[in-house]
N, C-alpha and C. Protein backbone atom coordinates (compact mmCIF):
# COMPACT_ATOMS: atom_id res chain seq x y z
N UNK A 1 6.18 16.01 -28.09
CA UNK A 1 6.05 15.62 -26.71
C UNK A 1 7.15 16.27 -25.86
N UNK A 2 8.57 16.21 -26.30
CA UNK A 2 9.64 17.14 -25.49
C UNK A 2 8.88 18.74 -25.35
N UNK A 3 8.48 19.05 -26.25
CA UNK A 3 8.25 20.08 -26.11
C UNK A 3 7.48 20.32 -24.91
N UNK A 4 6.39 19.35 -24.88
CA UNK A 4 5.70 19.68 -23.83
C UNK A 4 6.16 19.66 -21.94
N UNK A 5 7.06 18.79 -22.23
CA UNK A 5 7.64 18.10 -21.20
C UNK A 5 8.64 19.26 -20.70
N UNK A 6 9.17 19.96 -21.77
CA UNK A 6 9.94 21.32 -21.23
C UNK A 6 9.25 22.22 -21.18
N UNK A 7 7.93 22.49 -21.20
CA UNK A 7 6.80 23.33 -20.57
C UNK A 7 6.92 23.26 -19.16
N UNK A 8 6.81 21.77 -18.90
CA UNK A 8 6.35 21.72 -17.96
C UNK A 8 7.20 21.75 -16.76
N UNK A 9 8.19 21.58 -16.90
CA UNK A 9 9.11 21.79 -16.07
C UNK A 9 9.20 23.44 -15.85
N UNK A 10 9.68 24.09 -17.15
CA UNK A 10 9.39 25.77 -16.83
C UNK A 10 8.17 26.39 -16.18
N UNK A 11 7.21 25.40 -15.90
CA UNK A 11 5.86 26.23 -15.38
C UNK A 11 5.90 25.83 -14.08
N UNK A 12 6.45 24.29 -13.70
CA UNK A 12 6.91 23.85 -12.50
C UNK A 12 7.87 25.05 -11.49
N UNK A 13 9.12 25.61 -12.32
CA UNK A 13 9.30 26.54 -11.95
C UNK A 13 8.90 28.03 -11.31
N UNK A 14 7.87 27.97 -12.33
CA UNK A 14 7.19 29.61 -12.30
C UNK A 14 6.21 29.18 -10.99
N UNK A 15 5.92 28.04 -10.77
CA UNK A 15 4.96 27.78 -9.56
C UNK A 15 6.11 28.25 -8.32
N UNK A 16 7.12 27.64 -8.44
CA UNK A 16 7.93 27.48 -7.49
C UNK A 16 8.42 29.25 -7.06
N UNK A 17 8.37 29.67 -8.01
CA UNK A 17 8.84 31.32 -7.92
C UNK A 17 7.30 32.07 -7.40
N UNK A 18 6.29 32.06 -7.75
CA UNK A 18 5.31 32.27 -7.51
C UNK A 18 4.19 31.71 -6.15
N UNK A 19 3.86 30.80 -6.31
CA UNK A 19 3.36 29.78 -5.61
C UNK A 19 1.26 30.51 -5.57
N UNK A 20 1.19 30.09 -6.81
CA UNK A 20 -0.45 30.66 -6.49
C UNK A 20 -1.00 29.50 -7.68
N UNK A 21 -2.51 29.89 -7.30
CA UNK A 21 -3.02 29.24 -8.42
C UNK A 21 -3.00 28.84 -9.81
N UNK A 22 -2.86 30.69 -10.26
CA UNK A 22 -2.60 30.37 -11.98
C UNK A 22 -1.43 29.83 -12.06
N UNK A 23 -0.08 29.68 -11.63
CA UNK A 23 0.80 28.77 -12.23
C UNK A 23 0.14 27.20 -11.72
N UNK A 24 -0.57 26.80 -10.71
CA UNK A 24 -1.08 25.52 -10.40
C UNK A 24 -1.87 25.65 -11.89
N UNK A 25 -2.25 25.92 -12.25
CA UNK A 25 -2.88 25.99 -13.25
C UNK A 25 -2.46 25.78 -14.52
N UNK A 26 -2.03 26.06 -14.92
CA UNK A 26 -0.79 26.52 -15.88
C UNK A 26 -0.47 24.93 -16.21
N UNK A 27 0.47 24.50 -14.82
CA UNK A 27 0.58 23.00 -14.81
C UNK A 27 -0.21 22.22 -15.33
N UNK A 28 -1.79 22.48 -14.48
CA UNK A 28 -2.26 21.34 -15.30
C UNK A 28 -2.47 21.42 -16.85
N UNK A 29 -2.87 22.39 -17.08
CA UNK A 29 -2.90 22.70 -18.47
C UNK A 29 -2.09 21.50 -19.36
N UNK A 30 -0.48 21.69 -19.13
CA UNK A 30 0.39 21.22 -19.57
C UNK A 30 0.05 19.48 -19.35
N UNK A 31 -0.04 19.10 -18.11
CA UNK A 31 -0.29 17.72 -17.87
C UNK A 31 -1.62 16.80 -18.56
N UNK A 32 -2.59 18.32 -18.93
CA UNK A 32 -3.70 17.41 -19.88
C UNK A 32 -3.42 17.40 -20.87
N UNK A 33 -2.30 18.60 -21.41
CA UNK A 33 -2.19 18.38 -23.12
C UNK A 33 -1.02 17.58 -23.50
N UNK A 34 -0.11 16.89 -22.39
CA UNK A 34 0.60 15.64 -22.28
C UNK A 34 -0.12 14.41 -22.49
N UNK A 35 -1.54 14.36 -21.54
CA UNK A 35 -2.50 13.06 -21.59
C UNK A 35 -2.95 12.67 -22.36
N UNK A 36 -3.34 13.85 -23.27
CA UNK A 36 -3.71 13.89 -24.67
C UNK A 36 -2.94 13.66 -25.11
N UNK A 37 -1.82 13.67 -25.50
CA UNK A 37 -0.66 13.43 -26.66
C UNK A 37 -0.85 11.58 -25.87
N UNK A 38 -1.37 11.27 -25.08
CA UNK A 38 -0.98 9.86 -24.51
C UNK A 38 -2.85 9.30 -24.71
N UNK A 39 -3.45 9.75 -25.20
CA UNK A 39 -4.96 9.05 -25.24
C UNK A 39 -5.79 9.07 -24.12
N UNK A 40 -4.94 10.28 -23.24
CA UNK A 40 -6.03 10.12 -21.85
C UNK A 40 -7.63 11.49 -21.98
N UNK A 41 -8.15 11.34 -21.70
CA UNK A 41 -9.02 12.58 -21.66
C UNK A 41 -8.65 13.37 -20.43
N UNK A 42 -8.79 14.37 -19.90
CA UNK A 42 -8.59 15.51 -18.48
C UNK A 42 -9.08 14.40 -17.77
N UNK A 43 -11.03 13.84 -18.15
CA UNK A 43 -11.66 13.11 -16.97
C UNK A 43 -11.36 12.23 -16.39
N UNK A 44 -10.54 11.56 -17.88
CA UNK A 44 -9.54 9.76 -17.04
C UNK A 44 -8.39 10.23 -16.61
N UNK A 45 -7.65 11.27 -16.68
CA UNK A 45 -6.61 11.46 -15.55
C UNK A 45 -7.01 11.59 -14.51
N UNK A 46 -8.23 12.57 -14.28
CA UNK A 46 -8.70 12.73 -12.75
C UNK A 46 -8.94 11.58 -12.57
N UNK A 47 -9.78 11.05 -12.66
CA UNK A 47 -10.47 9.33 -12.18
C UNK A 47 -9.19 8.84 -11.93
N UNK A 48 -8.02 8.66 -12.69
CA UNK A 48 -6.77 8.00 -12.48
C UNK A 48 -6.07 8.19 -11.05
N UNK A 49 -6.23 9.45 -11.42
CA UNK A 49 -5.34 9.96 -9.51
C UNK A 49 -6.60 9.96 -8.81
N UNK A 50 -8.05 9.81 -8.55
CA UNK A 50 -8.69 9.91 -7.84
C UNK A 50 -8.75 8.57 -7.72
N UNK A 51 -8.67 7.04 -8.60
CA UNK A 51 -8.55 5.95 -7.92
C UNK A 51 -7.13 5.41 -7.57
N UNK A 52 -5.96 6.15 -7.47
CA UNK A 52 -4.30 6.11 -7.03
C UNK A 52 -4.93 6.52 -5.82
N UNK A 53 -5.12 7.36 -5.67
CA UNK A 53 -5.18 8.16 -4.32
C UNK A 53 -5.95 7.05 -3.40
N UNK A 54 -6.97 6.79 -3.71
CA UNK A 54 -7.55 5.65 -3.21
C UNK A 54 -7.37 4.44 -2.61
N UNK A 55 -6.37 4.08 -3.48
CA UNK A 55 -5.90 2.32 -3.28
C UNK A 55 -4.34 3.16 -2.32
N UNK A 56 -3.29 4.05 -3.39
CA UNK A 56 -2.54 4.22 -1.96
C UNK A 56 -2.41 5.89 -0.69
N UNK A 57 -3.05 6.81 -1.39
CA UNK A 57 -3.63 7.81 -0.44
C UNK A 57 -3.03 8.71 -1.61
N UNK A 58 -3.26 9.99 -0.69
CA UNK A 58 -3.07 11.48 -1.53
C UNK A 58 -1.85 11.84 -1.15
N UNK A 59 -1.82 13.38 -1.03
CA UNK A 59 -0.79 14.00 -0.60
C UNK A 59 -0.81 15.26 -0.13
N UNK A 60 -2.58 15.26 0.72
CA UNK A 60 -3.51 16.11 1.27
C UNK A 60 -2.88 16.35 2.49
N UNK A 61 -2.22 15.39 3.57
CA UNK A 61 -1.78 15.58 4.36
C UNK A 61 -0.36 15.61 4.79
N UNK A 62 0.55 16.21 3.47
CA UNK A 62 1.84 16.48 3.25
C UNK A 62 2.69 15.64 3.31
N UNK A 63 2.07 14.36 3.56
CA UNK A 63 3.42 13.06 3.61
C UNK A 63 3.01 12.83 2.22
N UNK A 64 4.83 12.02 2.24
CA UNK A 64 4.89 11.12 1.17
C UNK A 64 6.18 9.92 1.04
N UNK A 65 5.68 8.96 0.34
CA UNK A 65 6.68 7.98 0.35
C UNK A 65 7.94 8.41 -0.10
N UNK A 66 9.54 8.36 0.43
CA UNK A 66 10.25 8.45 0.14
C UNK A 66 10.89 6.85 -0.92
N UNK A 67 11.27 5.99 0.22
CA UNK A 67 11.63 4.94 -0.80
C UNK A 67 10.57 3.56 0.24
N UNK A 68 11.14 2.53 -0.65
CA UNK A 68 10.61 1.28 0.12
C UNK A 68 12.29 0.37 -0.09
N UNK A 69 12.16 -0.15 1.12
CA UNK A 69 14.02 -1.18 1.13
C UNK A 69 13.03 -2.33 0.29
N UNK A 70 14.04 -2.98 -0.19
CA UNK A 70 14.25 -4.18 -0.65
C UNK A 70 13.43 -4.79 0.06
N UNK A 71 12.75 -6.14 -0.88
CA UNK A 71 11.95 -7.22 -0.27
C UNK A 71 12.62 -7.79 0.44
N UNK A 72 14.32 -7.94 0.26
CA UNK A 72 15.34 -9.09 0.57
C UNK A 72 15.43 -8.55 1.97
N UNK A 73 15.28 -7.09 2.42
CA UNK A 73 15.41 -6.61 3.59
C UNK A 73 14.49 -6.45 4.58
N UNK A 74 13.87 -5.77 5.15
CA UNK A 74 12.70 -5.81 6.35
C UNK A 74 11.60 -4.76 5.23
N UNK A 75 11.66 -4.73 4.21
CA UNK A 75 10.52 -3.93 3.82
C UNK A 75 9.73 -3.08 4.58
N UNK A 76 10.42 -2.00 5.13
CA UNK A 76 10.17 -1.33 5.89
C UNK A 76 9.75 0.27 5.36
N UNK A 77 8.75 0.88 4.48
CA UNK A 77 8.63 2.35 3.52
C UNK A 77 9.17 3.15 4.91
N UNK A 78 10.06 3.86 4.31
CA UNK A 78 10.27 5.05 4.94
C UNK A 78 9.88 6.57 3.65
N UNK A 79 9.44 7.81 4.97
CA UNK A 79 8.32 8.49 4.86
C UNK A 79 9.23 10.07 5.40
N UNK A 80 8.85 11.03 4.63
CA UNK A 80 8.87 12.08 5.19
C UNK A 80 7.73 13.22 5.17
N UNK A 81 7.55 14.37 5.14
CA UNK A 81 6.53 15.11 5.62
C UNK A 81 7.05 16.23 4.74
N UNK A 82 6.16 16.57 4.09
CA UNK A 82 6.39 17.44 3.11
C UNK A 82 6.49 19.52 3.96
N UNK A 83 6.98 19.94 3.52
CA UNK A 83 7.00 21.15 3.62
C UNK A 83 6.06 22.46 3.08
């Protein structure tokens, strides 16, 4: 499983140096043969992030949650906008 996990970070990279499909690709590769080492099939990961996305949204429109304060505080999510 490390092994895979330091794939994936190096391909994370190569996206980051690159920025095209086949390293998007690449990624997932790595993230289904993680799911698998975890009992997921490719189809129940998709379904997984396609019902996440659902209940709390995507990340289609470049935001994303940074943190949420404390219950004890005004529970207020603060948000930034992706690049």
């Amino acid at each position: 499983m490390q092994l895979l996990e330091d794939k994936l970070f190096e391909e994370i990279k190569e996206f980051q140096a690159a920025q095209n499909g086949e390293e998007l690709a690449d990624i997932l590769e790595v993230v289904f043969a993680l799911g698998e080492k975890l009992g997921h099939t490719n189809e129940n990961l998709l379904e997984l992030r396609r019902k996440k996305a659902e209940k709390r949204g995507g990340f289609s429109l470049g935001l994303f949650l940074e943190s949420v304060d404390d219950a004890s505080t005004n529970n207020t999510p603060r948000g930034n906008k992706a690049s």
